[in-house]
Protein backbone atom coordinates (compact mmCIF):
# COMPACT_ATOMS: atom_id res chain seq x y z
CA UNK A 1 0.00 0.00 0.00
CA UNK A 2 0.86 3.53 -0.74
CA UNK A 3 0.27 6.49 1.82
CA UNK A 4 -0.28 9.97 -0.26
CA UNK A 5 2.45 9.55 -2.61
CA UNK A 6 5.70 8.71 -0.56
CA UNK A 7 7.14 5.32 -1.44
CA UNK A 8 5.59 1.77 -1.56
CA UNK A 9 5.34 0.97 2.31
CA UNK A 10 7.28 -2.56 1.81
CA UNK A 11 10.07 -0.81 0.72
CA UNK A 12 9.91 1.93 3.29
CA UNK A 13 12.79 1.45 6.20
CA UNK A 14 11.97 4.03 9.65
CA UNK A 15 14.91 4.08 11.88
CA UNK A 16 13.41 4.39 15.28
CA UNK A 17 15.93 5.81 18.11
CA UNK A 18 14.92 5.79 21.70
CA UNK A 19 16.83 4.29 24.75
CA UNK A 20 13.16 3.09 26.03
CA UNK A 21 12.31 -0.11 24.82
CA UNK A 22 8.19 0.48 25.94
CA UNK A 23 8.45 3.39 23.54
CA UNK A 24 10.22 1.72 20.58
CA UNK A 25 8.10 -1.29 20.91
CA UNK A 26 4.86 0.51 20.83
CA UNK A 27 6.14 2.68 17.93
CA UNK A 28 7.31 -0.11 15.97
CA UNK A 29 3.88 -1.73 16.50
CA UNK A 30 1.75 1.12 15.24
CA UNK A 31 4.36 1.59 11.97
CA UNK A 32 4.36 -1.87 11.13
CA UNK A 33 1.04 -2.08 11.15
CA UNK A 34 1.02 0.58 8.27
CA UNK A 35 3.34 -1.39 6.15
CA UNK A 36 6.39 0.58 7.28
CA UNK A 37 9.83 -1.56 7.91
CA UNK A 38 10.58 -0.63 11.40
CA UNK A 39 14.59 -0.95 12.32
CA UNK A 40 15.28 0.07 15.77
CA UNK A 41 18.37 1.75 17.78
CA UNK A 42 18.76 2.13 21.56
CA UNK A 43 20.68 4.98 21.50
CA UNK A 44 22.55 8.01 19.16
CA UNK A 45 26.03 6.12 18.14
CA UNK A 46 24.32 2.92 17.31
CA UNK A 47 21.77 4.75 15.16
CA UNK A 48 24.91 6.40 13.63
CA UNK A 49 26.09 3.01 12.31
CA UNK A 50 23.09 1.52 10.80
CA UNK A 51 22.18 5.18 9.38
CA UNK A 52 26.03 4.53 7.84
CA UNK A 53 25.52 0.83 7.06
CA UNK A 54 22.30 1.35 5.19
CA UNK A 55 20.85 4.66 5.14
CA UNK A 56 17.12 4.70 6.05
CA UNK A 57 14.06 6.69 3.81
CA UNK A 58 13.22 8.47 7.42
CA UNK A 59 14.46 8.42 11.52
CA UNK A 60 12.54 8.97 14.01
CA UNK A 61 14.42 9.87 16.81
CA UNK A 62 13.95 10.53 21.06
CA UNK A 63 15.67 13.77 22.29
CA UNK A 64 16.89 12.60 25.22
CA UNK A 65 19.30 10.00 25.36
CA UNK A 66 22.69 9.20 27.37
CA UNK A 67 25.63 9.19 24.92
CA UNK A 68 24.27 11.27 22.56
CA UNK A 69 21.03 13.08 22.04
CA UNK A 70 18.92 13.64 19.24
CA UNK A 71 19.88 17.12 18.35
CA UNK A 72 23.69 15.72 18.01
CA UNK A 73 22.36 12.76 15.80
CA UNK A 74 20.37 15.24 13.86
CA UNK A 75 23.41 17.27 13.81
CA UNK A 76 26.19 14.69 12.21
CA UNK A 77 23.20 13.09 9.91
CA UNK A 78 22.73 16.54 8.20
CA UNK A 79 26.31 17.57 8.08
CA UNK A 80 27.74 14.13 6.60
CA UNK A 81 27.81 14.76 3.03
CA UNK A 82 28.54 11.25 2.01
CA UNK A 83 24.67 10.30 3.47
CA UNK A 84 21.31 11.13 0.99
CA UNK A 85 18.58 13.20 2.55
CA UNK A 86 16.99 11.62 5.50
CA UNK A 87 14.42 13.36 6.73
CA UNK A 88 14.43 13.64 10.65
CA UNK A 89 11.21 13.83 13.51
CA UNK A 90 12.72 14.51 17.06
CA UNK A 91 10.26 13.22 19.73
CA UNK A 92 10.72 14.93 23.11
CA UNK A 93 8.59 15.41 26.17
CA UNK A 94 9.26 18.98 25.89
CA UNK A 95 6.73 21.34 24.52
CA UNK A 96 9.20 24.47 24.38
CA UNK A 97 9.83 26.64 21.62
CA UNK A 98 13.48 26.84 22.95
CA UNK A 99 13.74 23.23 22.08
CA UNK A 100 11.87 23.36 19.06
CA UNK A 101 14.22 25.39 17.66
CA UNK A 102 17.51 23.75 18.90
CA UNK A 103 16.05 20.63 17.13
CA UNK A 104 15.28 22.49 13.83
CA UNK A 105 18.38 24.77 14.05
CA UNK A 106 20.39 21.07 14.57
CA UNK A 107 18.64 19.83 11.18
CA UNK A 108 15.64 18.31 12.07
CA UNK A 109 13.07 18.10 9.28
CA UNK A 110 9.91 18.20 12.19
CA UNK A 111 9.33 17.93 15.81
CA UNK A 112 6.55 15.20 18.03
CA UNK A 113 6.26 15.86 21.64
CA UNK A 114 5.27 13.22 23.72
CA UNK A 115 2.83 12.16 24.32
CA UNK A 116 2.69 11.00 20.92
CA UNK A 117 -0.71 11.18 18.81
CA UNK A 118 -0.51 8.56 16.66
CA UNK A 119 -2.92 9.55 13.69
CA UNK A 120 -0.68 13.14 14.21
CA UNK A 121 2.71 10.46 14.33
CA UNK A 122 1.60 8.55 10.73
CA UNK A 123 0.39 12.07 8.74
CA UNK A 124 3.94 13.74 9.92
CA UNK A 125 5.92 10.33 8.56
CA UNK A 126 3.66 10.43 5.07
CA UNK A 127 4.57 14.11 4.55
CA UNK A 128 8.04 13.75 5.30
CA UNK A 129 8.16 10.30 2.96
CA UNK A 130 6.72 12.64 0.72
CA UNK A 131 9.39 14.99 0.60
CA UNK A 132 11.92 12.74 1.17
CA UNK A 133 10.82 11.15 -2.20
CA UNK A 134 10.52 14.65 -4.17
CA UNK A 135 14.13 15.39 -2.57
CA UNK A 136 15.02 12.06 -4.36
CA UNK A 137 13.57 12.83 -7.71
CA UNK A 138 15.64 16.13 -7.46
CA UNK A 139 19.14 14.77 -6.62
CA UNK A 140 18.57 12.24 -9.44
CA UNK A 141 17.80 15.29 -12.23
CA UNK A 142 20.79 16.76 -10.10
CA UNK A 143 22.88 13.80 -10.95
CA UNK A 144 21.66 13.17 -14.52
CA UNK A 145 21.84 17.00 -15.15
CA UNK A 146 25.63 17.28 -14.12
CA UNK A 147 26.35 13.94 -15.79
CA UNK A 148 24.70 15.35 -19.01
CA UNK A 149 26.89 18.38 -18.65
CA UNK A 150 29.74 16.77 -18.10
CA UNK A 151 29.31 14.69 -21.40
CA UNK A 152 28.45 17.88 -23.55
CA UNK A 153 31.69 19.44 -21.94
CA UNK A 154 33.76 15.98 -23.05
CA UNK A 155 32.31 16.53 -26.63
CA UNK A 156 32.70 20.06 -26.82
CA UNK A 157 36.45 19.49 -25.88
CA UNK A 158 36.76 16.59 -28.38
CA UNK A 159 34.78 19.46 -31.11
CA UNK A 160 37.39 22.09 -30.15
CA UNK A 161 40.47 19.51 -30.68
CA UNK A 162 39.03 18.50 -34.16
CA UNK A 163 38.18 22.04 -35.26
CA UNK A 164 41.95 22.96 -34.89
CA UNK A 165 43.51 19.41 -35.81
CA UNK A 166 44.83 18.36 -38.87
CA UNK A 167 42.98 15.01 -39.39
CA UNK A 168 46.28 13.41 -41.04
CA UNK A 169 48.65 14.20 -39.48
CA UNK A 170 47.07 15.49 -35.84
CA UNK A 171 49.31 19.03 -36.14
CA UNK A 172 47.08 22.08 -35.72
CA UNK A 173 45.38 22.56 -39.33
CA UNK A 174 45.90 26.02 -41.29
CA UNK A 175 43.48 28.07 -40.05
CA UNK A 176 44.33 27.53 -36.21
CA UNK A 177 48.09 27.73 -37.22
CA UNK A 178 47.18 31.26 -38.64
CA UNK A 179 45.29 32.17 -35.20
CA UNK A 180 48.07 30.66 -33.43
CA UNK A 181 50.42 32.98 -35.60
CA UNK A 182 48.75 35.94 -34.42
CA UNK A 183 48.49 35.42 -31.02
CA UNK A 184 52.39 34.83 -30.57
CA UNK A 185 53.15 37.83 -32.87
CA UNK A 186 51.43 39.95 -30.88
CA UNK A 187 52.62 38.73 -27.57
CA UNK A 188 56.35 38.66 -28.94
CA UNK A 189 55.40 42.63 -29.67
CA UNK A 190 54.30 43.36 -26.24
CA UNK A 191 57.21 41.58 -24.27
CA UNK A 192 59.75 42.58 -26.68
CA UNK A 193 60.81 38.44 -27.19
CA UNK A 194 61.84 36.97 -29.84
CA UNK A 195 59.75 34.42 -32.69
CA UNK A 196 60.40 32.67 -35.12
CA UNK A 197 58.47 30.44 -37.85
CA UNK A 198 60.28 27.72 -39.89
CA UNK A 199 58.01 26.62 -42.29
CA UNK A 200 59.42 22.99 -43.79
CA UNK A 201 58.05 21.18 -46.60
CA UNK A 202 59.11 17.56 -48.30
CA UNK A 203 61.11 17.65 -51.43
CA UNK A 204 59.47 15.80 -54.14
CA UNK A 205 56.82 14.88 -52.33
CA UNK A 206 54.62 14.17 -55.44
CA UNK A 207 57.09 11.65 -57.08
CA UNK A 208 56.07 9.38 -54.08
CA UNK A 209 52.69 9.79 -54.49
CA UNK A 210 52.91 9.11 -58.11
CA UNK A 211 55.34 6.31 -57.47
CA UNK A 212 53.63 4.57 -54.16
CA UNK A 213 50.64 5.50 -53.75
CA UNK A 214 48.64 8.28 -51.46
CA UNK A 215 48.29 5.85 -48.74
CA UNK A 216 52.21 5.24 -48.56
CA UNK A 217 52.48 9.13 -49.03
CA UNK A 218 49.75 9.47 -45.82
CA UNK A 219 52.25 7.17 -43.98
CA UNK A 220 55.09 9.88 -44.77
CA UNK A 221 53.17 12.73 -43.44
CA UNK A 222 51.75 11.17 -40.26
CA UNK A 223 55.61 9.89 -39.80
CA UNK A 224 57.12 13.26 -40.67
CA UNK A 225 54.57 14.88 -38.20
CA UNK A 226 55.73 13.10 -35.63
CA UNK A 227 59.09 13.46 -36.25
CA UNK A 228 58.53 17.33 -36.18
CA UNK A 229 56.04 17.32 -32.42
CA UNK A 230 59.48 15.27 -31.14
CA UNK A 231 61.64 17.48 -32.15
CA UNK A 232 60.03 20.82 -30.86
CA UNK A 233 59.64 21.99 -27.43
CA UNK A 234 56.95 21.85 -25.22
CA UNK A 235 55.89 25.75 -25.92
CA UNK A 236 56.16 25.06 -29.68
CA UNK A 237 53.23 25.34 -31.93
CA UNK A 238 53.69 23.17 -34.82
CA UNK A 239 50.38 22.51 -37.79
CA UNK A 240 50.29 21.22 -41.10
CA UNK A 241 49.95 24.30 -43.80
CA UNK A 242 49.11 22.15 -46.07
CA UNK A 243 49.88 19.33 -48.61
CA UNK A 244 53.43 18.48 -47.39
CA UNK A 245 54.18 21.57 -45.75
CA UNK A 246 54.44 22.03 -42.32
CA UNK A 247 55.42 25.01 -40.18
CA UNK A 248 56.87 25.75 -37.00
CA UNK A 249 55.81 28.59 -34.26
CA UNK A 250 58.39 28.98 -31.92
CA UNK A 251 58.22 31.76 -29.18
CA UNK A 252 61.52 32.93 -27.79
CA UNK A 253 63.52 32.04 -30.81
CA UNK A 254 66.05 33.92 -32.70
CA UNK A 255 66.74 33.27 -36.50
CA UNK A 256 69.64 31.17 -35.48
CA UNK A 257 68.55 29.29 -32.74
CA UNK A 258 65.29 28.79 -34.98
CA UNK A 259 67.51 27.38 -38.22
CA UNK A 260 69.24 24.75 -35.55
CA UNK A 261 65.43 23.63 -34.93
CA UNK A 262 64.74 23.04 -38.89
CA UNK A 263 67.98 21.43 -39.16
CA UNK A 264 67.79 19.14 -36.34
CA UNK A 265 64.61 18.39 -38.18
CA UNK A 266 66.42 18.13 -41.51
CA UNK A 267 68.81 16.21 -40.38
CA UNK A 268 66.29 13.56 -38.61
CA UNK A 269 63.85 13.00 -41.73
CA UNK A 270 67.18 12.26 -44.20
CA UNK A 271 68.21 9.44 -41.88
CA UNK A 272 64.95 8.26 -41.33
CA UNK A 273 63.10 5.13 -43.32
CA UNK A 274 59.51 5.52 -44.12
CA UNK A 275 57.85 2.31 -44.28
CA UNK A 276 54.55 1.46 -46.04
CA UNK A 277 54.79 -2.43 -46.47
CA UNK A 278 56.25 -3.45 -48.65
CA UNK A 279 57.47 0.27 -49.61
CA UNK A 280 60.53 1.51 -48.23
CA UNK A 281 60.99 5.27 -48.75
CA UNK A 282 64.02 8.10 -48.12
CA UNK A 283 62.87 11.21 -47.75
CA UNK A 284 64.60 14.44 -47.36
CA UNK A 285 62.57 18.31 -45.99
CA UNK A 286 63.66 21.43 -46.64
CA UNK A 287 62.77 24.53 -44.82
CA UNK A 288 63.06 28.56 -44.48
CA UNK A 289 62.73 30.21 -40.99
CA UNK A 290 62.34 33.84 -40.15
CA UNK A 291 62.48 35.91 -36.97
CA UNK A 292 60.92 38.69 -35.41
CA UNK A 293 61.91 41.86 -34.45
CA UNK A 294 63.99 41.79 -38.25
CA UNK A 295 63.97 44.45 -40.34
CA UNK A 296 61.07 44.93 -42.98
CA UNK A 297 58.89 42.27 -40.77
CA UNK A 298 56.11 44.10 -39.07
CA UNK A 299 53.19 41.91 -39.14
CA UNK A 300 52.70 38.10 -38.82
CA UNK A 301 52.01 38.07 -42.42
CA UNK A 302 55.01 39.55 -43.56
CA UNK A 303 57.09 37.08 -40.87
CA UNK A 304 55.15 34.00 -42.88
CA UNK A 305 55.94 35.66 -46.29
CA UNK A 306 59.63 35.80 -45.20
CA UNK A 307 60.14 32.12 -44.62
CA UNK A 308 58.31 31.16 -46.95
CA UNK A 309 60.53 33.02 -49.46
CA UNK A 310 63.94 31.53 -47.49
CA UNK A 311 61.50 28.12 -48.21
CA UNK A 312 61.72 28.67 -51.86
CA UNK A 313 65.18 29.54 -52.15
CA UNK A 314 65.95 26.34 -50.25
CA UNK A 315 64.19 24.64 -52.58
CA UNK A 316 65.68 26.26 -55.71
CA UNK A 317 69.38 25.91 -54.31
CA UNK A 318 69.10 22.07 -54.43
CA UNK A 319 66.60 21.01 -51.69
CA UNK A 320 67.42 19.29 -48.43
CA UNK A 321 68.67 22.11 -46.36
CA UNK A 322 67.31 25.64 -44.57
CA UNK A 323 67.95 28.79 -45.52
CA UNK A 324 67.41 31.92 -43.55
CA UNK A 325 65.59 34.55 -44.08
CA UNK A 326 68.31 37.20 -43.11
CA UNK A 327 70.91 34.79 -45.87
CA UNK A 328 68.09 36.25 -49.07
CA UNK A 329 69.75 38.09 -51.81
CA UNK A 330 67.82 40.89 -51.09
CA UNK A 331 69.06 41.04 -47.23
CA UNK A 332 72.84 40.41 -47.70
């Protein structure tokens, strides 16, 4: 049977707490009678550790009792966070507003004084079932709402990562490279710090396309990728710019320190062996890096543009090595 809405009695556990067994008996009586699971506790720390060992749906608990009274069970009950709501009676044989409002003030859900009316006793456990069950409902829609937000924040972190990655090769792609660009510009203008960009691309990257296959030349990118994220520091920013390009951010970089970066790099993809089985490729990457402050570079635009002209140079002086941008004809 139901009783206005709370939960089926047969699943409905009181915790009764009094150090008189007359009282408890005659309590336990009356609530079983209703359908109501009656589990009993002779005093405040023993209705601590069945509260702990199974938490009931409602206690109804004596005021006065050695060891520990009812406003201190009330107390530690409300304050342990680990415990769902349980709503509390007190039951005292004081009508006083002064303890009324200890009980309440201690976290008592309602107050009985004794002695008890019983039709008064079973409407005051329905309403509190009642709101013990609506108190339920909420935490769950608590629950379910932070676990749903929790998800959407998991996806929109997993959105964000493949808005800005490369799908290939997992670099940043172009566009947040270009934002990226920006940002570290401007920063390296404010602090007065040095950047540079080495922008490094494959040499006849094509050929091995034509010759293997895309899927070998996919293998070569993904492997070159990686072989660029190792060899770059933690505060590094390195994307693909596209095809078999690749560039480099690198905050706190001169030109020279910058061209030891693209060589190291250089010098890593010429000894390296792509494999695509049963395809066995050498590979060799050259590259162009610029600086800022330089002279004539006063935009992130104009840093790209420079190493991407000391990219072509490398490229027309015979591939596999980096040029600087500060080592162009029209600089020396």
């Amino acid at each position: 049977m139901t009783h206005g809405g709370a939960p089926k009695a047969e699943e409905t556990r009181i915790l009764v707490v009094d150090d008189h067994p007359d009282n408890v008996e005659i309590i336990d009586a009356r609530l079983s009678s209703r359908g109501y699971v009656i589990e009993t506790a002779s005093n405040g720390q023993e209705a601590l550790a069945k509260v702990h060992a199974k938490p009931p749906h409602l206690i109804l608990c004596d005021v006065m009792m050695p060891v520990m009274d009812g406003y201190e069970v009330s107390r530690r009950v409300k304050n342990d966070g680990s415990l769902p709501y349980i709503p509390i009676i007190l039951v005292t044989a004081r009508d006083s507003t002064q303890d009324k409002v200890e009980g309440l003030e201690a976290g008592a859900d309602d107050y009985l004084t004794k002695p008890i009316n019983f039709p008064e006793l079973e409407a005051r456990v329905r309403s509190m079932l009642r709101i013990k069950r609506l108190q339920d409902e909420l935490d769950l829609k608590n629950r379910e709402l932070e676990r749903a937000n929790q998800e959407l924040e998991v996806a929109n972190r997993k959105l964000r990562k493949l808005s800005i990655t490369d799908g290939l090769t997992e670099l940043f792609n172009h566009r947040h490279v270009h934002e990226l660009l920006h940002e570290e510009f401007e920063r390296s203008r404010r602090s007065g710090e040095p950047m540079a960009v080495a922008m490094i691309d494959l040499d006849r990257f094509k050929a091995v396309n034509d010759t293997y296959g895309h899927p070998t030349g996919d293998v070569i990118l993904y492997e070159t990728a990686c072989i660029i994220r190792e060899t770059a520091r933690e505060i590094d920013m390195v994307g693909r710019y596209g095809g078999e390009e690749f560039i480099a951010i690198l905050p706190n970089t001169d030109e020279e320190e910058a061209a030891k970066f693209a060589e190291r790099v250089r010098r890593s993809v010429e000894g390296y062996v792509f494999r695509d089985d049963p395809n066995e490729v050498r590979m060799t990457a050259s590259s162009g890096v610029a600086s800022f402050p330089q002279i004539g570079i006063d935009s992130p635009e104009t840093l790209l543009k420079r190493a991407d002209e000391a990219l072509y140079l490398a490229k027309e002086s015979g591939r596999n090595r980096v040029t600087r941008a500060s080592e162009m004809p029209t600089h020396a």
